[in-house]
C-alpha atoms as a PDB file:
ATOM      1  CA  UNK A   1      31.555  21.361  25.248  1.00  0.00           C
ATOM      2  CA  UNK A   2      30.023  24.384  25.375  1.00  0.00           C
ATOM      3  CA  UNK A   3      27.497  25.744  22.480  1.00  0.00           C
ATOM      4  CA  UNK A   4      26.185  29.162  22.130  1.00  0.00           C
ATOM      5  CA  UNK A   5      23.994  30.464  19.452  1.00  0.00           C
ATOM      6  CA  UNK A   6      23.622  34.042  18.274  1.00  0.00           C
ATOM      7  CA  UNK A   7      20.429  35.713  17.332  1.00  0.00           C
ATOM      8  CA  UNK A   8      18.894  38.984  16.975  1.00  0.00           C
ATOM      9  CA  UNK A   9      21.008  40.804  14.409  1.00  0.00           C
ATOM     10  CA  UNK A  10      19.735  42.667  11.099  1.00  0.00           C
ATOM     11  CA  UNK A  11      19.474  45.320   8.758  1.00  0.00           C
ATOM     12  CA  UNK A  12      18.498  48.385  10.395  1.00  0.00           C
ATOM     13  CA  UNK A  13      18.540  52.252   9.674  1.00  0.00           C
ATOM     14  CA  UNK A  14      21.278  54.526  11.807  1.00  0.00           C
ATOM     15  CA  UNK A  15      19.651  55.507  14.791  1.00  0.00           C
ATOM     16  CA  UNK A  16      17.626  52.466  15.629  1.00  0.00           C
ATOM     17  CA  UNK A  17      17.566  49.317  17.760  1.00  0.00           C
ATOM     18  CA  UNK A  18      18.724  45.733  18.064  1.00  0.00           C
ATOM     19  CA  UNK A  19      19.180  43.285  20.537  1.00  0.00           C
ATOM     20  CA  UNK A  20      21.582  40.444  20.090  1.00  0.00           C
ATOM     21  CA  UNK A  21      20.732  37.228  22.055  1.00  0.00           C
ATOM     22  CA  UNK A  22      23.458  34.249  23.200  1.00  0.00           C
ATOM     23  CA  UNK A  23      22.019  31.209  23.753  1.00  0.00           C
ATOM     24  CA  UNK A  24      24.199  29.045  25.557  1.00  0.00           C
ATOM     25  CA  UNK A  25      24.027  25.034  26.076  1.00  0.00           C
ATOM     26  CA  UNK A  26      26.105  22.171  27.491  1.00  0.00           C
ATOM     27  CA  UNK A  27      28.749  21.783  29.325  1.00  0.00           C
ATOM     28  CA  UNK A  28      28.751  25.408  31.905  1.00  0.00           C
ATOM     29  CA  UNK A  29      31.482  26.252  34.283  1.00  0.00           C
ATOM     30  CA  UNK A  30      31.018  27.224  38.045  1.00  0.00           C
ATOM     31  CA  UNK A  31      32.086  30.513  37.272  1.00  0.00           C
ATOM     32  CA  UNK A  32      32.394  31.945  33.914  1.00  0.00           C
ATOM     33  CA  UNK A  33      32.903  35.166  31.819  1.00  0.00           C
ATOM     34  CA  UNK A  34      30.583  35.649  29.028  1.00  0.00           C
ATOM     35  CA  UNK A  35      31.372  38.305  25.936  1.00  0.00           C
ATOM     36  CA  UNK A  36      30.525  40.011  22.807  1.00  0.00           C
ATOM     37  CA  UNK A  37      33.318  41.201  20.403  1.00  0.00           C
ATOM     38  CA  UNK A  38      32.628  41.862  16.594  1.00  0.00           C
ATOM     39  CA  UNK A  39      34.236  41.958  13.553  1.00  0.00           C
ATOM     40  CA  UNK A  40      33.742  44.331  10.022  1.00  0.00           C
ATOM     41  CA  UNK A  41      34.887  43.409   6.888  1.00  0.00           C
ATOM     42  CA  UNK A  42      38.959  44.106   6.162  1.00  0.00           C
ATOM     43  CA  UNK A  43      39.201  44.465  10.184  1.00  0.00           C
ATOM     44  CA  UNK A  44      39.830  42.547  13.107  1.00  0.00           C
ATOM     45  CA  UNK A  45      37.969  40.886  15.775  1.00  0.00           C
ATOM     46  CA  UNK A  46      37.530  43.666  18.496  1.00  0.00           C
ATOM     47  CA  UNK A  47      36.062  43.259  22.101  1.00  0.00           C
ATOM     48  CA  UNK A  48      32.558  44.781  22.708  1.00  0.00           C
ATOM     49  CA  UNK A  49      31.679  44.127  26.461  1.00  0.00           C
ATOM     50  CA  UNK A  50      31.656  41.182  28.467  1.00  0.00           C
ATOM     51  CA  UNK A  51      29.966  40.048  31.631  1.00  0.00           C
ATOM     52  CA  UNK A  52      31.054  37.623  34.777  1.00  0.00           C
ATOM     53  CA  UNK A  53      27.919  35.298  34.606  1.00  0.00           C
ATOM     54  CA  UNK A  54      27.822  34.595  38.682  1.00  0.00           C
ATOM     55  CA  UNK A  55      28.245  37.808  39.641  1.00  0.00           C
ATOM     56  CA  UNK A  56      26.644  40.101  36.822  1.00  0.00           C
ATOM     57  CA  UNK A  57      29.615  42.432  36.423  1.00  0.00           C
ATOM     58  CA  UNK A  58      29.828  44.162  32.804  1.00  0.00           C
ATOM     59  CA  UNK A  59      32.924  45.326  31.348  1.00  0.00           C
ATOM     60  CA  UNK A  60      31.830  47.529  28.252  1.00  0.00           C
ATOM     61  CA  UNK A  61      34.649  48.770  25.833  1.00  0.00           C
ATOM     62  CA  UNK A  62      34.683  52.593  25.630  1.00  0.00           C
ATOM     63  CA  UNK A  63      34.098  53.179  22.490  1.00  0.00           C
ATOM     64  CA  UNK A  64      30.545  51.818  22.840  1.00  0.00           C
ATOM     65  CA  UNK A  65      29.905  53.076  26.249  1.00  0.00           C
ATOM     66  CA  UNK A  66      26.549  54.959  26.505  1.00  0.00           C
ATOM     67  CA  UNK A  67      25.337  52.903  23.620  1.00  0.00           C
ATOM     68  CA  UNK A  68      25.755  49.184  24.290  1.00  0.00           C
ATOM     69  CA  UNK A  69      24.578  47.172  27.362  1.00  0.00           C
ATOM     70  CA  UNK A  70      25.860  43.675  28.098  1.00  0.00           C
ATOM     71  CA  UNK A  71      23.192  41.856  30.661  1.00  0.00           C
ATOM     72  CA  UNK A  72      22.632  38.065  31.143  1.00  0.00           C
ATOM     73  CA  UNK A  73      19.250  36.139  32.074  1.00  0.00           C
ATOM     74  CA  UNK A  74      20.394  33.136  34.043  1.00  0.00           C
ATOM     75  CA  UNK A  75      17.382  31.404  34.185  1.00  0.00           C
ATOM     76  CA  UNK A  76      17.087  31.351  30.577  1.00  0.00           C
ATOM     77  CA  UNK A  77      21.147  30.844  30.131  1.00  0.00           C
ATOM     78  CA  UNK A  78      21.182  33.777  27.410  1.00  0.00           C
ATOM     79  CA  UNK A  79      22.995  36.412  26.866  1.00  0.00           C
ATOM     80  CA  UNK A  80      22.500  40.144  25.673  1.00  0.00           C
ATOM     81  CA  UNK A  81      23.721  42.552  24.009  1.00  0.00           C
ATOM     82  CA  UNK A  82      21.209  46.041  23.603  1.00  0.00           C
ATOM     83  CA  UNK A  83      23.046  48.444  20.586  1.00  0.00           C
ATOM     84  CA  UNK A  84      21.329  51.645  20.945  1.00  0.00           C
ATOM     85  CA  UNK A  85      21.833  54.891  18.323  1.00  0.00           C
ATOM     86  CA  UNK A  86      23.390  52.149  15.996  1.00  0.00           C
ATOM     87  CA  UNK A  87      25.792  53.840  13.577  1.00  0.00           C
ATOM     88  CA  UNK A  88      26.662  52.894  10.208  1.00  0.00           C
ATOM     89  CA  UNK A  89      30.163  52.101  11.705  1.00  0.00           C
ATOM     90  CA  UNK A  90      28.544  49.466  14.202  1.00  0.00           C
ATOM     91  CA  UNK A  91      28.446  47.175  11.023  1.00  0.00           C
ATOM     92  CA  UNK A  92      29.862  43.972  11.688  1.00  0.00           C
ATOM     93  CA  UNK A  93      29.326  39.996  12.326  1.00  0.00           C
ATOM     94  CA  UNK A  94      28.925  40.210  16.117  1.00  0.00           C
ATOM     95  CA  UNK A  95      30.107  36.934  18.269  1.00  0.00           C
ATOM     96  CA  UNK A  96      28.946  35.853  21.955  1.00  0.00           C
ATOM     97  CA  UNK A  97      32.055  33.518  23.291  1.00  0.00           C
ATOM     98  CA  UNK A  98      32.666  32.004  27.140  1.00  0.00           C
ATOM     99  CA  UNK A  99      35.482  31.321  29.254  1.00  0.00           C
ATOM    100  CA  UNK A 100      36.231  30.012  32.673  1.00  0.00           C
ATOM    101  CA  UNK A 101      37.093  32.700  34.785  1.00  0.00           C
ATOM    102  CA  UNK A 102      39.784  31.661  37.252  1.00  0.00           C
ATOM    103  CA  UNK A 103      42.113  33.775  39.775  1.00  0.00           C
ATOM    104  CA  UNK A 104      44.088  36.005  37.958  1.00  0.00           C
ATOM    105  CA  UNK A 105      41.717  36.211  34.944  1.00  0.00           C
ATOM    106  CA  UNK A 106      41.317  39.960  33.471  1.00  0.00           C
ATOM    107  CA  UNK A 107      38.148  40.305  31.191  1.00  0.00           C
ATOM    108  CA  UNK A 108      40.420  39.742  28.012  1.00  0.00           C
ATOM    109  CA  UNK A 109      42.683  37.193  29.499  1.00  0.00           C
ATOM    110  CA  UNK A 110      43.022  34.559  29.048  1.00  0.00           C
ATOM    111  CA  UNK A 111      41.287  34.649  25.434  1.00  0.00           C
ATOM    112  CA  UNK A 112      37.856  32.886  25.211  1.00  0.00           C
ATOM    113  CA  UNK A 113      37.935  29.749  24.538  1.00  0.00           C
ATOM    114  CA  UNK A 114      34.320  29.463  23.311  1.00  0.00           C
ATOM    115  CA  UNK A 115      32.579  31.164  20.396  1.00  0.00           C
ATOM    116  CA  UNK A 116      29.350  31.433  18.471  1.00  0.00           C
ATOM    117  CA  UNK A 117      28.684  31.287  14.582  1.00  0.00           C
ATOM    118  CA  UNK A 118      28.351  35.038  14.680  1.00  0.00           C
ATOM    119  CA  UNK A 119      25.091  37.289  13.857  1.00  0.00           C
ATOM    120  CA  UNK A 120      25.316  39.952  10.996  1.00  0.00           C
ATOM    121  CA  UNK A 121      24.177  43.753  11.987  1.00  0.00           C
ATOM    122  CA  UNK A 122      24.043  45.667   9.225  1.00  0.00           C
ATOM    123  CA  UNK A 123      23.424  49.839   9.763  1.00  0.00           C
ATOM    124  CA  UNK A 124      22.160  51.705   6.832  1.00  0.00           C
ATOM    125  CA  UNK A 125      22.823  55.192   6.779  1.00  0.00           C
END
């Protein structure tokens, strides 16, 4: 099994700062995909960025592109996520979830199989 741990989120004014941490623990796979996706109240889950933990590719969705950085620390076996300019619309439970990533594998496919408890970011405006 495979456990990962969010931290990091909070209530912060539009504009600022945060940095979400994943801290992941147990069972790891020789070559894995690593993500952040969030969800706001009344919508659904939607994919933030994601990173391919051997190689340190990043996949970030567009709509946060420019604002959000995905990076991993190996040696610590955590993952990021830096939300710059945060927006009142950025509010949302974000989640860190894993994956194998095998041949074939696209960054949203197959769907993770792994996921956090979720960390709360909540932009005042």
């Amino acid at each position: 099994q495979v456990q990962l741990v969010e931290s990091g989120g909070g209530l912060v004014q539009a504009g600022g700062s945060l940095r979400l941490s994943c801290a992941v623990s147990g069972r790891t796979f020789s070559n894995y995909a690593m993500g952040w996706f969030r969800q706001a109240p009344g919508k659904e889950r939607e994919f933030v960025a994601a990173v391919r933990w051997r190689s340190g590719s990043t996949y970030i969705a567009d709509f946060v592109k420019g604002r959000f950085t995905i990076s991993r620390d190996s040696a610590k076996n955590t993952l990021y996520l830096q939300i710059n300019s945060l927006k009142p619309e950025d509010t949302a439970v974000y989640y860190c979830a894993a994956r194998d990533w095998k041949s074939g594998s696209t960054w949203l496919v197959p769907p993770y199989d792994y996921w956090g408890q979720g960390t709360q970011v909540t932009v005042s405006s």
